[in-house]
PDB file of N, CA and C in Angstrom:
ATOM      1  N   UNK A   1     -34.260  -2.287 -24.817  1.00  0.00           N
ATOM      2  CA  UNK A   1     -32.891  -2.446 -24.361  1.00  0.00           C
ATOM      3  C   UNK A   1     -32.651  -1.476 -23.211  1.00  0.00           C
ATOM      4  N   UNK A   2     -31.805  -2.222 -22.358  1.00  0.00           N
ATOM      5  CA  UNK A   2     -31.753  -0.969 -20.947  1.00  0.00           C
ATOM      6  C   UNK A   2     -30.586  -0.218 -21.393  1.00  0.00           C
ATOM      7  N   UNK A   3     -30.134   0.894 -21.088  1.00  0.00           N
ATOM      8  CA  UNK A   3     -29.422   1.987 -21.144  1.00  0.00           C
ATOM      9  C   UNK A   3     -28.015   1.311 -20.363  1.00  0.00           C
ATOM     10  N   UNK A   4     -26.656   1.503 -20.541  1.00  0.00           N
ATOM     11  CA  UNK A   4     -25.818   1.762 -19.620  1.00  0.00           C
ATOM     12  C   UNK A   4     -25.343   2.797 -19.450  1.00  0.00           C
ATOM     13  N   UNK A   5     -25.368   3.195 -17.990  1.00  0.00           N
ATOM     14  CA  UNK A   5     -24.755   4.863 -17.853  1.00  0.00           C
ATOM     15  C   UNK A   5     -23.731   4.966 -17.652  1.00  0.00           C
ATOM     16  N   UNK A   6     -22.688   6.256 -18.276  1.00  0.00           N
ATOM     17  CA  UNK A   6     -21.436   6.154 -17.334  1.00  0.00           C
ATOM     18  C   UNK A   6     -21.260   7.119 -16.408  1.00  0.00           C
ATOM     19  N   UNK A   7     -22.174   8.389 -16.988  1.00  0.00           N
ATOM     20  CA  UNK A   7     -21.989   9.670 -15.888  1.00  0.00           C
ATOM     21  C   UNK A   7     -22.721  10.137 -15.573  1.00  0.00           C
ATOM     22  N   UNK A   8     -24.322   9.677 -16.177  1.00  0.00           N
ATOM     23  CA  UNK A   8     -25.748  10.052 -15.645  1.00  0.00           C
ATOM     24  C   UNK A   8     -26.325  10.337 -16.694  1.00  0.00           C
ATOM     25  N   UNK A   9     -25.538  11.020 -18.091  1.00  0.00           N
ATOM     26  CA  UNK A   9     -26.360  11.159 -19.773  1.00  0.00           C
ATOM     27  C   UNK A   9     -25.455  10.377 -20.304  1.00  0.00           C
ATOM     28  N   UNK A  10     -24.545  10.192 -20.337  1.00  0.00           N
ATOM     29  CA  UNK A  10     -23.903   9.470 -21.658  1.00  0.00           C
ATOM     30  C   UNK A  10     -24.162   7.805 -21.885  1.00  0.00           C
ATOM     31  N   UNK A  11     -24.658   6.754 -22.422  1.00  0.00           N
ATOM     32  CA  UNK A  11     -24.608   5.819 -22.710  1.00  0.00           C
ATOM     33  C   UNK A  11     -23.402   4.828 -23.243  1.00  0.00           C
ATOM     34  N   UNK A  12     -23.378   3.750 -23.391  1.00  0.00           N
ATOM     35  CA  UNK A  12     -22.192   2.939 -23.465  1.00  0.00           C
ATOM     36  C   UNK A  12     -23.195   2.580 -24.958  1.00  0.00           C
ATOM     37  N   UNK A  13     -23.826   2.582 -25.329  1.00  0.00           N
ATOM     38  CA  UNK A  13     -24.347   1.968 -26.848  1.00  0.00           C
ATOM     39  C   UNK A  13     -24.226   3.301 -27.813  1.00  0.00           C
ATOM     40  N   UNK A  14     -25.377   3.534 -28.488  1.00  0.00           N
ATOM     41  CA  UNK A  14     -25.252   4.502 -29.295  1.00  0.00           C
ATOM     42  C   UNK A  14     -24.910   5.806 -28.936  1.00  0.00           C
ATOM     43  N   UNK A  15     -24.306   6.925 -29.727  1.00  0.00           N
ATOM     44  CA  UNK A  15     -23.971   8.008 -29.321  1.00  0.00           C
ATOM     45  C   UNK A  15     -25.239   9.042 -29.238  1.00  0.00           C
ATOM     46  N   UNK A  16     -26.517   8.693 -30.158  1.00  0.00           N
ATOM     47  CA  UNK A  16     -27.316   9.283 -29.965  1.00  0.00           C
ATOM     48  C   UNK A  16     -28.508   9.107 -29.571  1.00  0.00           C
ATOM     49  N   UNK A  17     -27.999   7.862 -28.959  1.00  0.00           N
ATOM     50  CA  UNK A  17     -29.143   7.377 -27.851  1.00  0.00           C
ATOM     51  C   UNK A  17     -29.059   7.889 -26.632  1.00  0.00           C
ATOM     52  N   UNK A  18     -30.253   8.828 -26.360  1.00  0.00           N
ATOM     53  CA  UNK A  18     -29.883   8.881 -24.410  1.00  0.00           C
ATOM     54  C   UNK A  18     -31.145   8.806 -23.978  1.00  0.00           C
ATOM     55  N   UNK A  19     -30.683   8.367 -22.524  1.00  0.00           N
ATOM     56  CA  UNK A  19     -32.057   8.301 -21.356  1.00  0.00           C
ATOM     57  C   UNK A  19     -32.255   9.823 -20.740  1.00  0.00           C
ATOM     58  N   UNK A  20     -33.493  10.150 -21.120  1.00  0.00           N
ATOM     59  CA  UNK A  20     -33.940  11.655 -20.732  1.00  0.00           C
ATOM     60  C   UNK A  20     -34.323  11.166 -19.060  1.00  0.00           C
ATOM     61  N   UNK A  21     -34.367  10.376 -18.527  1.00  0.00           N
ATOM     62  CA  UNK A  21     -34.308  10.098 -16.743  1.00  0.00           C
ATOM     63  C   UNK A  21     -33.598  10.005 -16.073  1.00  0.00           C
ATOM     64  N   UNK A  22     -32.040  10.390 -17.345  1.00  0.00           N
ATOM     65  CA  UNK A  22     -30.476  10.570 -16.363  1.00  0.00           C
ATOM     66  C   UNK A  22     -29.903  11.541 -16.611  1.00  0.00           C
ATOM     67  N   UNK A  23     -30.901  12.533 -17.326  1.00  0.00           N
ATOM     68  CA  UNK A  23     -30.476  14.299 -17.080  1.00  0.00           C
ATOM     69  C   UNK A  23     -29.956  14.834 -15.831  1.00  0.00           C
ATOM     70  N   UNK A  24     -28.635  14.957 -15.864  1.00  0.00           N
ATOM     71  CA  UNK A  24     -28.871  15.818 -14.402  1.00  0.00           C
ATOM     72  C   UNK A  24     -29.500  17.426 -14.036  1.00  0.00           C
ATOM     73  N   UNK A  25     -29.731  17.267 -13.166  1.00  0.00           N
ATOM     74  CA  UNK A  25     -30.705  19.005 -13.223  1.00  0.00           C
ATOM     75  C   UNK A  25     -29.833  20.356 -12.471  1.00  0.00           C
ATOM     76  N   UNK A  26     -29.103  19.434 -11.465  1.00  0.00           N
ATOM     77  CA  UNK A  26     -28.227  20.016 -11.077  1.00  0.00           C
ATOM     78  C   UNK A  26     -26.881  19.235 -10.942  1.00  0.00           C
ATOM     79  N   UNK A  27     -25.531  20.117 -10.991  1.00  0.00           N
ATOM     80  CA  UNK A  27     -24.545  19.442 -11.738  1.00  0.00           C
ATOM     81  C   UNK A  27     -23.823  19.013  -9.925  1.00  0.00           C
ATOM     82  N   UNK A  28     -24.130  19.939  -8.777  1.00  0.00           N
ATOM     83  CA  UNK A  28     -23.393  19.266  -7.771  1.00  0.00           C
ATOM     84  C   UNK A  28     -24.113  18.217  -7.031  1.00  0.00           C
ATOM     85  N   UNK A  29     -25.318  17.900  -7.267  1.00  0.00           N
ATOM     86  CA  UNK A  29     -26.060  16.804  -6.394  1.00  0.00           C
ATOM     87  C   UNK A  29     -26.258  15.962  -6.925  1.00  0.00           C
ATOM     88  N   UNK A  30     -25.413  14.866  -6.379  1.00  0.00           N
ATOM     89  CA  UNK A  30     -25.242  13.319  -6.714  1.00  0.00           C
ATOM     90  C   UNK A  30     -26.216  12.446  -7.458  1.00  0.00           C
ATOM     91  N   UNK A  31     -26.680  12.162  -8.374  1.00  0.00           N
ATOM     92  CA  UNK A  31     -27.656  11.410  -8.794  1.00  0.00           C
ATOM     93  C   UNK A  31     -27.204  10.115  -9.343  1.00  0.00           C
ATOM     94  N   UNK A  32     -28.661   9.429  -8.489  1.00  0.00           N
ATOM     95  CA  UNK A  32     -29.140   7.553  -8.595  1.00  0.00           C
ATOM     96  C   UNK A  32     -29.322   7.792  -9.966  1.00  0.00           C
ATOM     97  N   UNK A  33     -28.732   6.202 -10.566  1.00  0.00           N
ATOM     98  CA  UNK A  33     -29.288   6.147 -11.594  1.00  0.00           C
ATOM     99  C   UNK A  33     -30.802   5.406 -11.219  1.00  0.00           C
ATOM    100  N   UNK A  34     -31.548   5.051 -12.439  1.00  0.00           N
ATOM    101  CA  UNK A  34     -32.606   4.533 -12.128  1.00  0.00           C
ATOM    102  C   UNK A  34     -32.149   3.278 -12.505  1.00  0.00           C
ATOM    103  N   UNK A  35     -33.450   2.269 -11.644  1.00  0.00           N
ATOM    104  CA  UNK A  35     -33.198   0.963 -11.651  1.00  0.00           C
ATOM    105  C   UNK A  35     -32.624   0.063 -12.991  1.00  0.00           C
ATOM    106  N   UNK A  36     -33.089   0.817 -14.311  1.00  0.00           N
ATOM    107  CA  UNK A  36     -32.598  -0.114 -15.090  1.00  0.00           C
ATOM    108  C   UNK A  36     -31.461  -0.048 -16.036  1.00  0.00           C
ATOM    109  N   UNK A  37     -30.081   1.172 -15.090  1.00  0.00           N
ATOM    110  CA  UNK A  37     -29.114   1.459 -16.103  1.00  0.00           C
ATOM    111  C   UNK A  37     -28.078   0.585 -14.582  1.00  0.00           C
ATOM    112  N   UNK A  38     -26.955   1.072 -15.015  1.00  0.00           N
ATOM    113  CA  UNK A  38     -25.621   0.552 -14.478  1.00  0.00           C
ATOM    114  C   UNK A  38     -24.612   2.157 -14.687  1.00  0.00           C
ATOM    115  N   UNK A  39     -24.340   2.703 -13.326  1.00  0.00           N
ATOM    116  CA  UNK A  39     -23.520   3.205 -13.299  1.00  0.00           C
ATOM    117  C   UNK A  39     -21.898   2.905 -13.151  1.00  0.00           C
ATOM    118  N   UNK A  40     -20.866   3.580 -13.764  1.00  0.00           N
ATOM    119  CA  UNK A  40     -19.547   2.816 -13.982  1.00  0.00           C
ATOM    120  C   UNK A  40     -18.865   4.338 -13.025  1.00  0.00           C
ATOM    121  N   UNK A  41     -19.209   4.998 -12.709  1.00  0.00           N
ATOM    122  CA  UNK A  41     -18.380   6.295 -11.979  1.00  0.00           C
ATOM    123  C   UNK A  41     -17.665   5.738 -10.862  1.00  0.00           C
ATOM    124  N   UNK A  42     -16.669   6.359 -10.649  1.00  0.00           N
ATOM    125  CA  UNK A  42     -15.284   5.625  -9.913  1.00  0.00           C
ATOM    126  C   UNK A  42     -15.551   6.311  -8.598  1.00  0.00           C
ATOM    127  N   UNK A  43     -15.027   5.800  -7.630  1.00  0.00           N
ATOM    128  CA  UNK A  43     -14.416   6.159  -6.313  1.00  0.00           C
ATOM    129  C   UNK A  43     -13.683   7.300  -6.351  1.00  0.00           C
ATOM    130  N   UNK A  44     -13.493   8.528  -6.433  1.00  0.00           N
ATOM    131  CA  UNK A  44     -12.063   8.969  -6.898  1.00  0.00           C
ATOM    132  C   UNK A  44     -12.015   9.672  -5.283  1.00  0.00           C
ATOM    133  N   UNK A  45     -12.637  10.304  -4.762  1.00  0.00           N
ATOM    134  CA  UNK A  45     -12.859  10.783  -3.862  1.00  0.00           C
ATOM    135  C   UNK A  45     -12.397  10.145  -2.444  1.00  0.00           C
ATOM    136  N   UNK A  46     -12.551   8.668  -2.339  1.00  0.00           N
ATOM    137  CA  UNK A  46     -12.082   7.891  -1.120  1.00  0.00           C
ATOM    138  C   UNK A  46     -10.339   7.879  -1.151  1.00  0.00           C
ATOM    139  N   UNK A  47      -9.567   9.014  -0.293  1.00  0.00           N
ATOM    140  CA  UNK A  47      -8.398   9.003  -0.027  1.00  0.00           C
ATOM    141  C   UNK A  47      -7.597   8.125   0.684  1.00  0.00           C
ATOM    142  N   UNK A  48      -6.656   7.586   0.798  1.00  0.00           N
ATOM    143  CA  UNK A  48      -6.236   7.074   1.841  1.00  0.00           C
ATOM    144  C   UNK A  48      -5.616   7.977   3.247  1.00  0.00           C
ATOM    145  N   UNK A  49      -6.274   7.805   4.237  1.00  0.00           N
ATOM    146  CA  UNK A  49      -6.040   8.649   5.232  1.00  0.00           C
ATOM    147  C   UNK A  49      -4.529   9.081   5.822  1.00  0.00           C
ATOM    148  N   UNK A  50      -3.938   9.853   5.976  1.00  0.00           N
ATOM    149  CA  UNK A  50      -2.482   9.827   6.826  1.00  0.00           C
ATOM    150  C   UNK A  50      -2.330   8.539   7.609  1.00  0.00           C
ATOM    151  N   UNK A  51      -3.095   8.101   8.300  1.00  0.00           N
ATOM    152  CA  UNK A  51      -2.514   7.056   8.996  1.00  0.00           C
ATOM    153  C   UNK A  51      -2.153   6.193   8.209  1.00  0.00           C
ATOM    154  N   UNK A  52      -2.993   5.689   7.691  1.00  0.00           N
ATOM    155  CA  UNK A  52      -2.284   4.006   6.422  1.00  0.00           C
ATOM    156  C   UNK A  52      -1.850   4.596   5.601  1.00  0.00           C
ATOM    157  N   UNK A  53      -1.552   5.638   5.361  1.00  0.00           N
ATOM    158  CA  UNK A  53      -0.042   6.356   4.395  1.00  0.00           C
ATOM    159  C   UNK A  53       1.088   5.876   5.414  1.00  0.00           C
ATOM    160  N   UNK A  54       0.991   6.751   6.431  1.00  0.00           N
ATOM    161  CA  UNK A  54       2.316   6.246   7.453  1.00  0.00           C
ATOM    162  C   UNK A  54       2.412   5.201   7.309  1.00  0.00           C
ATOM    163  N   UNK A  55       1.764   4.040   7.794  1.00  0.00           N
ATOM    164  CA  UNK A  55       1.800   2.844   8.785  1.00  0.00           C
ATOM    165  C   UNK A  55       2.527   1.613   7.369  1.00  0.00           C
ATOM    166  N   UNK A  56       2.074   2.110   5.718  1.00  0.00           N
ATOM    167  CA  UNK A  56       2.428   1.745   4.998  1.00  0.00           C
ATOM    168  C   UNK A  56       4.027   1.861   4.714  1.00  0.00           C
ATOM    169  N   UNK A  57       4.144   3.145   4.975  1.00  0.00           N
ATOM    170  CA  UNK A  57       5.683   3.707   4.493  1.00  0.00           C
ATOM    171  C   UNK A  57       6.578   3.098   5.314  1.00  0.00           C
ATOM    172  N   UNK A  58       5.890   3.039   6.864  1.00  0.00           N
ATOM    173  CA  UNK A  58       7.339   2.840   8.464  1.00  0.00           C
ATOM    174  C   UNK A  58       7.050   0.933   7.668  1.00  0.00           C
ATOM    175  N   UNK A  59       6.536   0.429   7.193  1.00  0.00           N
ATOM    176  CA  UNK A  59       6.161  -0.899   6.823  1.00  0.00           C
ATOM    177  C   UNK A  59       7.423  -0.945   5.784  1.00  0.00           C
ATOM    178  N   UNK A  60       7.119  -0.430   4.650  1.00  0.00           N
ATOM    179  CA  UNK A  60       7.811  -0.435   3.881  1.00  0.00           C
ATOM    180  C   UNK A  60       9.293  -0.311   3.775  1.00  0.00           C
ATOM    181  N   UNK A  61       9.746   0.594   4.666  1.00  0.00           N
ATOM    182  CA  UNK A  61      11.225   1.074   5.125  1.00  0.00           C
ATOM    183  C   UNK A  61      11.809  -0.103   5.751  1.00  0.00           C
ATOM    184  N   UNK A  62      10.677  -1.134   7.003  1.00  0.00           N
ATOM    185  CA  UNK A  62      10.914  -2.096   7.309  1.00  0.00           C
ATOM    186  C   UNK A  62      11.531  -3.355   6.714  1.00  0.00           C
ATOM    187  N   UNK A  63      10.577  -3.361   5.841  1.00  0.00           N
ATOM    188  CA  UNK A  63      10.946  -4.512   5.153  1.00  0.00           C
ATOM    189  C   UNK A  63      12.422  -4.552   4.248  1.00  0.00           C
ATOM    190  N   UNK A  64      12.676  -3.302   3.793  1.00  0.00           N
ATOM    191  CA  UNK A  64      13.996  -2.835   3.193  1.00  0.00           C
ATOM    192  C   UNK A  64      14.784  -3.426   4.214  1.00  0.00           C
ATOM    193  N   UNK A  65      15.101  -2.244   5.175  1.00  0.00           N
ATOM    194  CA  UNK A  65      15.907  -3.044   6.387  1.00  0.00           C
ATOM    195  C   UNK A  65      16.188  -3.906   6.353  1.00  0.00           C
ATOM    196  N   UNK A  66      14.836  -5.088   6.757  1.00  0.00           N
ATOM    197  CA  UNK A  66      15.290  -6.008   7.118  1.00  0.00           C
ATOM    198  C   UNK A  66      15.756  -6.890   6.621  1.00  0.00           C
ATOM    199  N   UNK A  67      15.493  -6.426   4.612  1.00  0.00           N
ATOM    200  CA  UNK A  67      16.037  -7.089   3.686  1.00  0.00           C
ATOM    201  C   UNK A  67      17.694  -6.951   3.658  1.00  0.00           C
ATOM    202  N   UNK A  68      18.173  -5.802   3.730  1.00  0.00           N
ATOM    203  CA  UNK A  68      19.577  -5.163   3.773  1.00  0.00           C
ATOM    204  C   UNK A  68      20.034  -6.293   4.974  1.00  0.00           C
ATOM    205  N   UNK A  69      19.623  -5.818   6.304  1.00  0.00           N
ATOM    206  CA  UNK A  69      20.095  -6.805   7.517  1.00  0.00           C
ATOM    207  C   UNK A  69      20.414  -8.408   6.937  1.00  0.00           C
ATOM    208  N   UNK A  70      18.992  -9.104   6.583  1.00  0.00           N
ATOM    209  CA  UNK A  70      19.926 -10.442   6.153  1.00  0.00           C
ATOM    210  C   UNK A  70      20.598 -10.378   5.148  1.00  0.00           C
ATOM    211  N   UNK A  71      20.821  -9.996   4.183  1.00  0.00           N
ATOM    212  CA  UNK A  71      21.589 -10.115   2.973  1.00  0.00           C
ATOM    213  C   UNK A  71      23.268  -9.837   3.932  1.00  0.00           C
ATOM    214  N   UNK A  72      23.243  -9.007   4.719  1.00  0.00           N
ATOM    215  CA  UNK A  72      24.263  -9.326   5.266  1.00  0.00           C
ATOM    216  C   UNK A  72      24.639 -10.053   6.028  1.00  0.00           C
ATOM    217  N   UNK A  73      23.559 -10.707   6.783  1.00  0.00           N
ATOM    218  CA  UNK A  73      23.950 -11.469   7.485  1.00  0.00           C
ATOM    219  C   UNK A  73      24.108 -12.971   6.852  1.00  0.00           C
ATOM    220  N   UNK A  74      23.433 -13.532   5.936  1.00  0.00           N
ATOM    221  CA  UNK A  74      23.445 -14.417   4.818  1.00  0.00           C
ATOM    222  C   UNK A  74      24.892 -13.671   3.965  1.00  0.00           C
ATOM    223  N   UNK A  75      25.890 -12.876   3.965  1.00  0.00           N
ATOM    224  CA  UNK A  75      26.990 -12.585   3.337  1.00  0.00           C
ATOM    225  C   UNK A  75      26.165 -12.841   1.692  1.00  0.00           C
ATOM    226  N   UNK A  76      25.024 -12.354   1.496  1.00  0.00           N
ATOM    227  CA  UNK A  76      24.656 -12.429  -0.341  1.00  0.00           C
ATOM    228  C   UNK A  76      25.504 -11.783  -1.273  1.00  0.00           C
ATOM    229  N   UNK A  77      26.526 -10.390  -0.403  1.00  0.00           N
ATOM    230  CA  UNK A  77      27.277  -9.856  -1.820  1.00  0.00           C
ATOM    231  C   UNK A  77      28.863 -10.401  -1.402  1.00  0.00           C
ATOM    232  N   UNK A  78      28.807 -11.519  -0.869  1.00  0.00           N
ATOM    233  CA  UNK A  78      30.060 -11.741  -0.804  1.00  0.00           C
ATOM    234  C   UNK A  78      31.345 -12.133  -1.919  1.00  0.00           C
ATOM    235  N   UNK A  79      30.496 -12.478  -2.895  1.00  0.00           N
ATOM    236  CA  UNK A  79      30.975 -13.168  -4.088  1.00  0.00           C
ATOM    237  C   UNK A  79      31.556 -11.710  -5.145  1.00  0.00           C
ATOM    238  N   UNK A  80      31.320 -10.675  -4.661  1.00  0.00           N
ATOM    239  CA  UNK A  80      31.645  -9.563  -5.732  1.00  0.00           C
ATOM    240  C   UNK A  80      33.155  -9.103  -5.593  1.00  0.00           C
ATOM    241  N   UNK A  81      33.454  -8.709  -6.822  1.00  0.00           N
ATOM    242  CA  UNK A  81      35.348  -8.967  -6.720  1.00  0.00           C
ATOM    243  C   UNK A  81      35.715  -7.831  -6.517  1.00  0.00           C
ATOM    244  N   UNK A  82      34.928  -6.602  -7.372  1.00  0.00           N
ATOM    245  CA  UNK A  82      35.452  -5.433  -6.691  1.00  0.00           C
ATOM    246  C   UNK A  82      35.161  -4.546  -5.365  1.00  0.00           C
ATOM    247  N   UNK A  83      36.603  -4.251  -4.616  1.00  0.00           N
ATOM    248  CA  UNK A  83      36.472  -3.992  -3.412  1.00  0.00           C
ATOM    249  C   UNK A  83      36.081  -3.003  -3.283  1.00  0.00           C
ATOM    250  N   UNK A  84      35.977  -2.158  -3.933  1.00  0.00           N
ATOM    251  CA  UNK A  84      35.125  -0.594  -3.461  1.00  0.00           C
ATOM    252  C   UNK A  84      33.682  -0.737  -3.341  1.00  0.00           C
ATOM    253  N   UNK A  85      33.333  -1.788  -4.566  1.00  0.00           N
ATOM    254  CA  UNK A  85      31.811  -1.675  -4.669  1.00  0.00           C
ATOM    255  C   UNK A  85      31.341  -2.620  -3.160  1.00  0.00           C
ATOM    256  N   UNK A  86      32.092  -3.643  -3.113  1.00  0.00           N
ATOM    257  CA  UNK A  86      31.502  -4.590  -2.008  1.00  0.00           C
ATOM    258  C   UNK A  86      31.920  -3.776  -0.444  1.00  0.00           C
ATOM    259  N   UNK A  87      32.617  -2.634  -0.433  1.00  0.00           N
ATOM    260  CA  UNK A  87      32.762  -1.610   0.879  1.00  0.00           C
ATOM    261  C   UNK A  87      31.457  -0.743   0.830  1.00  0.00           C
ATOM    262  N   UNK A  88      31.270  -0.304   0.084  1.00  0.00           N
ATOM    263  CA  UNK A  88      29.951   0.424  -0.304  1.00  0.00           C
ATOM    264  C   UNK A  88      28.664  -0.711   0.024  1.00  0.00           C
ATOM    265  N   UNK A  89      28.536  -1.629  -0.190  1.00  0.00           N
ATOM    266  CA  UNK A  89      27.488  -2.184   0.311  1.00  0.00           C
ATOM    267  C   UNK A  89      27.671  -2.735   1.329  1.00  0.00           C
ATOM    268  N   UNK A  90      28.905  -3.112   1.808  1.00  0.00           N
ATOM    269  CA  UNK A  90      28.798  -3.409   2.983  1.00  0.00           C
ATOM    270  C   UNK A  90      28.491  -1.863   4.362  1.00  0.00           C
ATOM    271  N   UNK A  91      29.093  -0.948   3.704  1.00  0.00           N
ATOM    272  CA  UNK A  91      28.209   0.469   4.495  1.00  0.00           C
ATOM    273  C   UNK A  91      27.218   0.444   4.624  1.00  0.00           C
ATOM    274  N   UNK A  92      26.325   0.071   3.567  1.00  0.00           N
ATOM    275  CA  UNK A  92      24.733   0.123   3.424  1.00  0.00           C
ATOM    276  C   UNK A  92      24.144  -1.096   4.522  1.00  0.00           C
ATOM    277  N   UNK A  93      24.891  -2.101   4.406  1.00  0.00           N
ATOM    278  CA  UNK A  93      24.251  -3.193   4.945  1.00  0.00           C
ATOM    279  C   UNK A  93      24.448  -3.408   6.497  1.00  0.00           C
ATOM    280  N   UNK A  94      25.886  -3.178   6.800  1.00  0.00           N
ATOM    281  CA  UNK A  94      25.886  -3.448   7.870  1.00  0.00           C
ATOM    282  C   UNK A  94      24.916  -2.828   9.259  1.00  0.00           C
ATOM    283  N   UNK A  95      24.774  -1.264   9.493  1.00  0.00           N
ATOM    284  CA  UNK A  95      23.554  -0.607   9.571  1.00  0.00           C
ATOM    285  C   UNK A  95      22.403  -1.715   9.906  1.00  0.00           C
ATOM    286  N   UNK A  96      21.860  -1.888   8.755  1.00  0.00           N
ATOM    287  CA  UNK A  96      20.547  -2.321   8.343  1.00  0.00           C
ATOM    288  C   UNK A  96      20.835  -3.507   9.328  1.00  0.00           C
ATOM    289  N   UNK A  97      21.653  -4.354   9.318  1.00  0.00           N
ATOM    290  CA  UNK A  97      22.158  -5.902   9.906  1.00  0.00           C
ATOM    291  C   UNK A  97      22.064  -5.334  11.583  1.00  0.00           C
ATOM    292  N   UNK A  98      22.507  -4.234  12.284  1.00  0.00           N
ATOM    293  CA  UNK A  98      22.623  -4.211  13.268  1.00  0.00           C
ATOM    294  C   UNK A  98      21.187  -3.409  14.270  1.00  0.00           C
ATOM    295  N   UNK A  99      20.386  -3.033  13.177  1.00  0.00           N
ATOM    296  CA  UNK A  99      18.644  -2.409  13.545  1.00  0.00           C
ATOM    297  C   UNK A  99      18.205  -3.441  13.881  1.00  0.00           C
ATOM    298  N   UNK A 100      18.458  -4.505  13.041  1.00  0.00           N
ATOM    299  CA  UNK A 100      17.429  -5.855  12.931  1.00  0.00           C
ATOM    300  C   UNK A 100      17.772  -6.303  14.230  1.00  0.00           C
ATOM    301  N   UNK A 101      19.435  -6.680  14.399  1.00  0.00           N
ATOM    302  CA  UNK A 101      19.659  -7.294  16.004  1.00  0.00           C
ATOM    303  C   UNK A 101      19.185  -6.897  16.970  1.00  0.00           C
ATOM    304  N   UNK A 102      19.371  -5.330  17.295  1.00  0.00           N
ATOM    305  CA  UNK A 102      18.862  -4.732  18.102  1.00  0.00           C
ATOM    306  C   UNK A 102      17.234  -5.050  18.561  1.00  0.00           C
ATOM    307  N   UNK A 103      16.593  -4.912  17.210  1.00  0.00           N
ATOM    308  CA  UNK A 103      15.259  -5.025  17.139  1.00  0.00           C
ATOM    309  C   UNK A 103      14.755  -6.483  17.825  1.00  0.00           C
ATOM    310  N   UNK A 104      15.244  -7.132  17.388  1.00  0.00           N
ATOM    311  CA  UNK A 104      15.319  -8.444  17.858  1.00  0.00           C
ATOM    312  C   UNK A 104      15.097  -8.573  19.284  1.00  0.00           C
ATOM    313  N   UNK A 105      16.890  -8.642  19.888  1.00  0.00           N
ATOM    314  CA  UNK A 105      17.121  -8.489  21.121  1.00  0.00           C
ATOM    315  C   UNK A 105      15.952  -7.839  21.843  1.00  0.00           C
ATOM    316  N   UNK A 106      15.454  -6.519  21.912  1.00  0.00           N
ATOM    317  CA  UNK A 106      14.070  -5.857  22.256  1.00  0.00           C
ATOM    318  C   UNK A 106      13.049  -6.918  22.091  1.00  0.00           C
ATOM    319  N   UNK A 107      12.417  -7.578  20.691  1.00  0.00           N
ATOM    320  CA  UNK A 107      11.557  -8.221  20.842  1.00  0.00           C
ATOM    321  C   UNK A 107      11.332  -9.226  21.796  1.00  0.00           C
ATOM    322  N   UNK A 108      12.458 -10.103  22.076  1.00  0.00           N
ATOM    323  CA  UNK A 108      12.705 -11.279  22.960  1.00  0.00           C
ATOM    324  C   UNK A 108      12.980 -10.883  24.486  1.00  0.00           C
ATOM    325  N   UNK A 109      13.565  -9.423  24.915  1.00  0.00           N
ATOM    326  CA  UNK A 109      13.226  -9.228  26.416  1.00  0.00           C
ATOM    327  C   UNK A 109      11.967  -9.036  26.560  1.00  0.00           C
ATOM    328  N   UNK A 110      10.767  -7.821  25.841  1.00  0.00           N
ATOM    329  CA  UNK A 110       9.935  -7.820  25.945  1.00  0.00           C
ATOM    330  C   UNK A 110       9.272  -9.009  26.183  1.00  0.00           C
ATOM    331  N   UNK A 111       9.201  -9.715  25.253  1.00  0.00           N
ATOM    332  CA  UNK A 111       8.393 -11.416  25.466  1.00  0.00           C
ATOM    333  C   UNK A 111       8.950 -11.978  26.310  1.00  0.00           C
ATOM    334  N   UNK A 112      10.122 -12.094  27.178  1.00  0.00           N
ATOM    335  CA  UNK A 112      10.588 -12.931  28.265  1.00  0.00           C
ATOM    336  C   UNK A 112       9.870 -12.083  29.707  1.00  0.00           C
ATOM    337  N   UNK A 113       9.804 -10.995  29.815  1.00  0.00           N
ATOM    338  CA  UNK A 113       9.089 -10.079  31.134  1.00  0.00           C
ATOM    339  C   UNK A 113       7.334 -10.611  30.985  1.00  0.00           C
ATOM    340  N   UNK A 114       6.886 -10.121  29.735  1.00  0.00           N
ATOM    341  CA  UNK A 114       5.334 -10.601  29.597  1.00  0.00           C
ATOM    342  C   UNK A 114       5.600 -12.071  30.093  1.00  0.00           C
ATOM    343  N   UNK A 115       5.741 -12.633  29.215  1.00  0.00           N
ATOM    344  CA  UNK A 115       6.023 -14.533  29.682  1.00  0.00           C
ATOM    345  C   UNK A 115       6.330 -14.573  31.628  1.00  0.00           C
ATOM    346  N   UNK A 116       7.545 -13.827  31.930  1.00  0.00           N
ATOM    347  CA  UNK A 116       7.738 -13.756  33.373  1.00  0.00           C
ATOM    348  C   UNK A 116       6.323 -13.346  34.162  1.00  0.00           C
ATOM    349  N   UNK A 117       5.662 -12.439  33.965  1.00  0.00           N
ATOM    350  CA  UNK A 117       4.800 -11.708  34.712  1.00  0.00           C
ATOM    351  C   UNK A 117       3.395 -12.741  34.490  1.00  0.00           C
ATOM    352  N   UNK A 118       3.010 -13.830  33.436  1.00  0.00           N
ATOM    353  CA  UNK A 118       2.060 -14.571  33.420  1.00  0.00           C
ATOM    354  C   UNK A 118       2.080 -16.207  34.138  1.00  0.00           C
ATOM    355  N   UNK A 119       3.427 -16.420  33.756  1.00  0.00           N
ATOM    356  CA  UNK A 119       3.660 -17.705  34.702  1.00  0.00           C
ATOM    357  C   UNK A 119       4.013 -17.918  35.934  1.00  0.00           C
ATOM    358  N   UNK A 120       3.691 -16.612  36.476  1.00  0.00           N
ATOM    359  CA  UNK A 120       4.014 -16.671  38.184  1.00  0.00           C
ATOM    360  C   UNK A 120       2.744 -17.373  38.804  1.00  0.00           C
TER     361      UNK A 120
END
């Protein structure tokens, strides 16, 4: 029966079964298992770098936005009866509703100058 390894001695079958060819000898240098076990040791070490931390978060904030923006612009809390609460979201929303326009507006000059500067 082949061995499964999980950390280089311990086995996934019996507790007092082990492979004396997955001793480690030294505890900081990485060791192969041999060809006929299966190591299960995790990734833990591969971080995600600052950049796709950022690029995730300015993503994420985005999508809020732009969720806030239509909900107001679709009027979604219009139906709520009390007026304090629906002033309060309309604070929150309107904001969010007027990034998106903006954003917009920007997107579509940009693309009208590129577009201008290729069809000449």
């Amino acid at each position: 029966m082949h061995s499964v390894s999980f950390s280089g001695s311990e086995t996934a079958g019996s507790v007092g079964v082990r492979n004396i060819n997955n001793i480690r000898r030294n505890p900081i240098q990485i060791q192969t298992p041999a060809c006929d076990t299966v190591s299960f040791k995790g990734r833990d070490d591969d971080e995600p770098s600052f950049a796709s931390t950022l690029v995730k978060g300015a993503a994420s904030i985005a999508v809020v936005i732009g969720a806030l923006g239509l909900a107001h612009k679709k009027n979604v809390f219009g139906k709520i009866k009390n007026a304090n609460i629906k002033k309060y979201i309309n604070k929150a929303t309107e904001p969010c509703y007027n990034i998106c326009h903006k954003a917009k507006d920007f997107v579509i000059s940009i693309y009208n100058k590129i577009k201008g500067k290729f069809s000449k």
